[in-house]
PDB file of N, CA and C in Angstrom:
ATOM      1  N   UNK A   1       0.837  -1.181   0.000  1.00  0.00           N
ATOM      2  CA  UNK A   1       0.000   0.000   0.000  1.00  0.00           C
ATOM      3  C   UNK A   1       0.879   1.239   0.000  1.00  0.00           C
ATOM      4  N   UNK A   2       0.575   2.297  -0.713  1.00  0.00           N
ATOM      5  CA  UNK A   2       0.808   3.498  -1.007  1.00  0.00           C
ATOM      6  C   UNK A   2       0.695   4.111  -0.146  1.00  0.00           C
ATOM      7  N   UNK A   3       1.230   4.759   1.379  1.00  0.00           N
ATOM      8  CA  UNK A   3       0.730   5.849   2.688  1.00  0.00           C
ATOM      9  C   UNK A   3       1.333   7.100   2.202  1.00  0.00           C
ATOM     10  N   UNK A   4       0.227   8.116   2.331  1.00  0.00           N
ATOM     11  CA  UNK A   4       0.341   9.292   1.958  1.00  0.00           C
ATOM     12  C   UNK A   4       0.359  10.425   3.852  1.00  0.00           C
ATOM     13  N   UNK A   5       0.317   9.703   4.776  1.00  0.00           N
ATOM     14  CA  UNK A   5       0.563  10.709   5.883  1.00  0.00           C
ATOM     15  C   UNK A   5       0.450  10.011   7.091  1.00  0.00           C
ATOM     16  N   UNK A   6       1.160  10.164   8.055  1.00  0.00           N
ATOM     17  CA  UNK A   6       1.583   9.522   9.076  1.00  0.00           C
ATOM     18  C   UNK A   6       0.253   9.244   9.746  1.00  0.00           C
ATOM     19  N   UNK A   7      -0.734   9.561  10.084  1.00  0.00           N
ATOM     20  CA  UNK A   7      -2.023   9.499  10.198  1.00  0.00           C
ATOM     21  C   UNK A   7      -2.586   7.775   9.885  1.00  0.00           C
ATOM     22  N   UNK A   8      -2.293   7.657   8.636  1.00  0.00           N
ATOM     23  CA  UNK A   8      -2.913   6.830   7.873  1.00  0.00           C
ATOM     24  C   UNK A   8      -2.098   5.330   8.049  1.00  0.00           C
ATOM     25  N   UNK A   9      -0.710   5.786   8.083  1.00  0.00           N
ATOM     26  CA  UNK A   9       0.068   4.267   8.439  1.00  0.00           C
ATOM     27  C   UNK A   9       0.044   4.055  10.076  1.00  0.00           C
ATOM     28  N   UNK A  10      -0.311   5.025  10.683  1.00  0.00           N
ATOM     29  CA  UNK A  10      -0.479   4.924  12.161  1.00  0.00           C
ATOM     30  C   UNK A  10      -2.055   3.983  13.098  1.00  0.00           C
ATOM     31  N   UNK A  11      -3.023   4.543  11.990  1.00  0.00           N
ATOM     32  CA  UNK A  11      -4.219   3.758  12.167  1.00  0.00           C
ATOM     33  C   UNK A  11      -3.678   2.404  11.549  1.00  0.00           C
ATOM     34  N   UNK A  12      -3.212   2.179  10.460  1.00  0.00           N
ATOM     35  CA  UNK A  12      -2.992   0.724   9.926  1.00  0.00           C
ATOM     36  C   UNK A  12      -2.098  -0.322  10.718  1.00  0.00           C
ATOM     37  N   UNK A  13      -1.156   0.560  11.894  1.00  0.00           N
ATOM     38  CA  UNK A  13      -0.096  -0.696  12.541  1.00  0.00           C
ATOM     39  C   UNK A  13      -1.621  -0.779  13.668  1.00  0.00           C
ATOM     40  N   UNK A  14      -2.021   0.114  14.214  1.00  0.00           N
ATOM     41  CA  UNK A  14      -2.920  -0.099  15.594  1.00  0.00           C
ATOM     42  C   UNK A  14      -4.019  -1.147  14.599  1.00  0.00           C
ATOM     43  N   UNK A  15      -4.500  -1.077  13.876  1.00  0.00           N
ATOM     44  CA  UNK A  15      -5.574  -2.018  13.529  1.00  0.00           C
ATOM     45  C   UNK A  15      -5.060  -3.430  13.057  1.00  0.00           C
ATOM     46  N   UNK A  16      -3.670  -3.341  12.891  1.00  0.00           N
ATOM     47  CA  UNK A  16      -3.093  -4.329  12.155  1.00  0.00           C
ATOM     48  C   UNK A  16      -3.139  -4.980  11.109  1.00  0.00           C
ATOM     49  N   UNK A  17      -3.216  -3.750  10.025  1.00  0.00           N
ATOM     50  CA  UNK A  17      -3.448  -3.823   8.616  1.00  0.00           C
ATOM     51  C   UNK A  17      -2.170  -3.594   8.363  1.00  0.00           C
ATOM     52  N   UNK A  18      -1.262  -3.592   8.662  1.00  0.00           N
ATOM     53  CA  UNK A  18       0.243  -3.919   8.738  1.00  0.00           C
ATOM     54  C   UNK A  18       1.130  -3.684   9.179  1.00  0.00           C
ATOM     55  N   UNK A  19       2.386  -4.122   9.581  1.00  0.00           N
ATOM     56  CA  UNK A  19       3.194  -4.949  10.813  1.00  0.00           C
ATOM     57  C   UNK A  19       3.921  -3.214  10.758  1.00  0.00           C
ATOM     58  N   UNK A  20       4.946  -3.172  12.510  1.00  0.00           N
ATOM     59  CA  UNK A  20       5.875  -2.317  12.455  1.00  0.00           C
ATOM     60  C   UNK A  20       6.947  -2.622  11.546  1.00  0.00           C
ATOM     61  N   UNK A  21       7.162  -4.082  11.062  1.00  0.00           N
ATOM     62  CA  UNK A  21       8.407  -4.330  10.250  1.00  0.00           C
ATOM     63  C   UNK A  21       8.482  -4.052   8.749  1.00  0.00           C
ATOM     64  N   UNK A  22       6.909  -4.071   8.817  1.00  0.00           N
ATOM     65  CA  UNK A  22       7.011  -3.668   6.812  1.00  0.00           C
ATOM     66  C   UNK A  22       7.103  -1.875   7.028  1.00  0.00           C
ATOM     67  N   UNK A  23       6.686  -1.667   8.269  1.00  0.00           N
ATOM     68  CA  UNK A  23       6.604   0.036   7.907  1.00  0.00           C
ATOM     69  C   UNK A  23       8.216   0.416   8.474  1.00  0.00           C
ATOM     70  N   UNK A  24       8.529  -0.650   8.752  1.00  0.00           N
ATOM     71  CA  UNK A  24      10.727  -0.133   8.953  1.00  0.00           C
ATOM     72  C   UNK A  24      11.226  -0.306   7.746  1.00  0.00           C
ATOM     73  N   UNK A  25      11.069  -1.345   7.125  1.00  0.00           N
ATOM     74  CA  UNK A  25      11.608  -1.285   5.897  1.00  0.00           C
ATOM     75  C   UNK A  25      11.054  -0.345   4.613  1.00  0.00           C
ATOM     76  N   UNK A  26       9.427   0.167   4.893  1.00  0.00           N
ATOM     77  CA  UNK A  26       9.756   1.043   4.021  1.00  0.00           C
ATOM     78  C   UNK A  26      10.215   2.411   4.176  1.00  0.00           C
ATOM     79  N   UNK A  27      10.686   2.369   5.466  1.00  0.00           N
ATOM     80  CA  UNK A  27      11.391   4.126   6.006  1.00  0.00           C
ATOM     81  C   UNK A  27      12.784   3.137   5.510  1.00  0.00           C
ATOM     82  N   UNK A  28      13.662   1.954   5.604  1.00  0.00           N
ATOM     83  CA  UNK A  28      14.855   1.845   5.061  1.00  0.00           C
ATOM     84  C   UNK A  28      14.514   2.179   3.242  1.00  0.00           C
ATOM     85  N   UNK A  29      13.620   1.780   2.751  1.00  0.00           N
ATOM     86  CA  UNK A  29      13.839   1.853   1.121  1.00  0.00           C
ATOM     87  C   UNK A  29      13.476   3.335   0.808  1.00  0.00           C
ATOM     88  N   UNK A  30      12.872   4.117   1.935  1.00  0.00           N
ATOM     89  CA  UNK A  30      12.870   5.767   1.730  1.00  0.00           C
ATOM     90  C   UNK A  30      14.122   6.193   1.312  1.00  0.00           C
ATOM     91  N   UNK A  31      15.088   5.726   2.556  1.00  0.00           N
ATOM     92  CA  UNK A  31      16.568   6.402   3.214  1.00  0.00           C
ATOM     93  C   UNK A  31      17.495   6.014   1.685  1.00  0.00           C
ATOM     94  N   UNK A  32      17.109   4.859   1.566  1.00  0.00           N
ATOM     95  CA  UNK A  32      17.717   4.341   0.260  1.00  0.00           C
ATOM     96  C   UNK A  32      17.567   5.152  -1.041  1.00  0.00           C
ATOM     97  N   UNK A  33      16.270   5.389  -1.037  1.00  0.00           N
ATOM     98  CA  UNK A  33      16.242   6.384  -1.931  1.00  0.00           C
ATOM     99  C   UNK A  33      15.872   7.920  -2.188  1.00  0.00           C
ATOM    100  N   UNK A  34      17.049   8.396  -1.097  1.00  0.00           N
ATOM    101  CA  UNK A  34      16.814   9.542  -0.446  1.00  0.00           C
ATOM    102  C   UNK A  34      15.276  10.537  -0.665  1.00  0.00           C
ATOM    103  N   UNK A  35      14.719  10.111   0.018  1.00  0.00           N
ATOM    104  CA  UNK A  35      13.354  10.395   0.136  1.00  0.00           C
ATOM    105  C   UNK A  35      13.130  10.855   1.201  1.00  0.00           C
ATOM    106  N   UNK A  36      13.667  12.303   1.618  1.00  0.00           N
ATOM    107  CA  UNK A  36      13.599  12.541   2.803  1.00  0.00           C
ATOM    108  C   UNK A  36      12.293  12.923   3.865  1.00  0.00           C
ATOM    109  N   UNK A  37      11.350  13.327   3.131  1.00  0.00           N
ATOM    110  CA  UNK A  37       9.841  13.525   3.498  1.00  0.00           C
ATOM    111  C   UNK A  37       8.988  12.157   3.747  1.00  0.00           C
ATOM    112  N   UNK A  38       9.744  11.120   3.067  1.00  0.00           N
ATOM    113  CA  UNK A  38       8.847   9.767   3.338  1.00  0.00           C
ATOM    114  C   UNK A  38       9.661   9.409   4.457  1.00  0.00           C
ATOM    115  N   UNK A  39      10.537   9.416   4.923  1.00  0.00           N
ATOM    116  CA  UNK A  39      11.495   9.346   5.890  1.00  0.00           C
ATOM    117  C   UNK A  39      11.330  10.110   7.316  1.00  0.00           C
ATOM    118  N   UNK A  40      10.859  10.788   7.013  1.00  0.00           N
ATOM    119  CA  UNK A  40      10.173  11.917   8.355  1.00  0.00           C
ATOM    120  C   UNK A  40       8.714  11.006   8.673  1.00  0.00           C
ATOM    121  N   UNK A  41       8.205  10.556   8.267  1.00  0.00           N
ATOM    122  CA  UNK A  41       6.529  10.315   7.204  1.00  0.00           C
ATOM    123  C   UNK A  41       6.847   8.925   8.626  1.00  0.00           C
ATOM    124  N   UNK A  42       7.413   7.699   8.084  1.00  0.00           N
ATOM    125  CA  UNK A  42       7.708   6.554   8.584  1.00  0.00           C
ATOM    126  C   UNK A  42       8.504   7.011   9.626  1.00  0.00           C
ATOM    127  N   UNK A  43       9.317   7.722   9.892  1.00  0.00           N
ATOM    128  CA  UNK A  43       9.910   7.333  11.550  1.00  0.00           C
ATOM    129  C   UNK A  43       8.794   8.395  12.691  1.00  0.00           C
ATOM    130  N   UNK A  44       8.101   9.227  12.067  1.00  0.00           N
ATOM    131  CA  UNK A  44       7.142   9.131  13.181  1.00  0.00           C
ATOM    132  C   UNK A  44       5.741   8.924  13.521  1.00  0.00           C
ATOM    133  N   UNK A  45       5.880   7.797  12.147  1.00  0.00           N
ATOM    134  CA  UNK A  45       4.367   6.817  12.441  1.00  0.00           C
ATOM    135  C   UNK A  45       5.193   5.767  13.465  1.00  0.00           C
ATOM    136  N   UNK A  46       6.032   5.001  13.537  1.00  0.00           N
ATOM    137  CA  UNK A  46       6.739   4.288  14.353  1.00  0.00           C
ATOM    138  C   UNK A  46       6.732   4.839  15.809  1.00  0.00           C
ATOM    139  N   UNK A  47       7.323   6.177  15.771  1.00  0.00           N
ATOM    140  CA  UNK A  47       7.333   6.959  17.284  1.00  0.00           C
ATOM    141  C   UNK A  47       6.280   6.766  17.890  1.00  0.00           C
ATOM    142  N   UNK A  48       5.297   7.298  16.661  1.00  0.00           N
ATOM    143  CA  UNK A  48       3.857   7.366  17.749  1.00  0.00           C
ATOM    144  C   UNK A  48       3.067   5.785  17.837  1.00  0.00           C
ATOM    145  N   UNK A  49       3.662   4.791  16.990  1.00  0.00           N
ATOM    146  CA  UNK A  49       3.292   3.757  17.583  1.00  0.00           C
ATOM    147  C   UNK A  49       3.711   2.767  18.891  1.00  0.00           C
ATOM    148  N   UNK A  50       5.062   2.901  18.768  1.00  0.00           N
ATOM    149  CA  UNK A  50       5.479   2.582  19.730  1.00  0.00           C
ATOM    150  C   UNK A  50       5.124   3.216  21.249  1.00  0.00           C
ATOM    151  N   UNK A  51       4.832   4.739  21.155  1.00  0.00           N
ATOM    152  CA  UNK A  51       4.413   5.388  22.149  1.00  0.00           C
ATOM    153  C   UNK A  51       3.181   4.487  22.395  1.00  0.00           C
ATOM    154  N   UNK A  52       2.334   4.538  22.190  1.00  0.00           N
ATOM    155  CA  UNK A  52       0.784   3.630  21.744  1.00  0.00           C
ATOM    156  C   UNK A  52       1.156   2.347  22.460  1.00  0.00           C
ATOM    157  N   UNK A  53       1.851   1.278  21.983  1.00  0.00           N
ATOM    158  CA  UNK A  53       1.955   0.352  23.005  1.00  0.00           C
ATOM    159  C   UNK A  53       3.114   0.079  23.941  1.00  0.00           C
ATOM    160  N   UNK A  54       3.714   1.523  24.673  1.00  0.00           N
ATOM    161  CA  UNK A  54       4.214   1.476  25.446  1.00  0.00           C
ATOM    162  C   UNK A  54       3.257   2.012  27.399  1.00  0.00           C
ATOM    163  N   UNK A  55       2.178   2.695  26.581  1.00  0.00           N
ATOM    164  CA  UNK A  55       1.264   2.912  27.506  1.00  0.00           C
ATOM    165  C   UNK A  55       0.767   1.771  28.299  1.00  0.00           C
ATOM    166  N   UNK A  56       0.339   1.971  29.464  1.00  0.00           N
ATOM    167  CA  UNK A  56      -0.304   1.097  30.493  1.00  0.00           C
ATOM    168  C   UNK A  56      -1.528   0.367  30.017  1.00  0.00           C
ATOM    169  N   UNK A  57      -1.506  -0.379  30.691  1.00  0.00           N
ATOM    170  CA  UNK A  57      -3.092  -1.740  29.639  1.00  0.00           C
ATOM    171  C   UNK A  57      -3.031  -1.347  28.451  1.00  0.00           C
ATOM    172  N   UNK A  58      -2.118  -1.527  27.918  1.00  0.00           N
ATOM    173  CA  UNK A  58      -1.773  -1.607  26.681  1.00  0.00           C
ATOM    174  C   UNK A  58      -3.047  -2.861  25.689  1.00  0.00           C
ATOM    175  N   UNK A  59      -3.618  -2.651  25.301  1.00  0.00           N
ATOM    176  CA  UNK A  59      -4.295  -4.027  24.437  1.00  0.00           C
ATOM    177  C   UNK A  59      -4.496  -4.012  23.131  1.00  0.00           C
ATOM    178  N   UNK A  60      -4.040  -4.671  22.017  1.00  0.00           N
ATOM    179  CA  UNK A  60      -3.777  -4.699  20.996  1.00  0.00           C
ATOM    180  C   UNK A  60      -5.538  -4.287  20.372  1.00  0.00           C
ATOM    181  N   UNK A  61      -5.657  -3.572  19.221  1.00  0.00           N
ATOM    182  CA  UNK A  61      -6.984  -3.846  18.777  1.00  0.00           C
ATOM    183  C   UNK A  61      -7.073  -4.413  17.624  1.00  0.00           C
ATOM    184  N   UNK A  62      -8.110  -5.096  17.646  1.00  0.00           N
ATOM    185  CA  UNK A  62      -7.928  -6.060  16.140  1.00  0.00           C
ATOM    186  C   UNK A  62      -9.663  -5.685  15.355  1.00  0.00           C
ATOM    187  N   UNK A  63      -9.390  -5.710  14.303  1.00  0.00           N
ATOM    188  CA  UNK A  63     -10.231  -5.342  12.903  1.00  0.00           C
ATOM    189  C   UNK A  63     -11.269  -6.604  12.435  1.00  0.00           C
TER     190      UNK A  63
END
């Protein structure tokens, strides 16, 4: 899938329409191809996910 704003890949790891690992590798194939706005884009959909299940009663939600 095509993510156009951190928003959008941020609802997709919490619903689990796809993993933190496909959204690392596509901030590595950003960096790769110096893409620096998709690169900002993916490391702080990650931030704010990880923030997300670093919180207390943390519980996964599923779709």
């Amino acid at each position: 899938m095509r993510y156009f704003n951190v928003d959008q890949i941020y609802a997709d790891l919490i619903t689990g329409r796809t993993t933190r690992t496909l959204v690392y590798s596509s901030l590595v194939r950003a960096r790769k191809r110096e893409q620096p706005d998709r690169v900002e884009m993916f490391e702080e959909a990650i931030r704010r996910f990880d923030e997300w299940r670093a919180t207390p009663n943390f519980t996964p939600l599923t779709s």
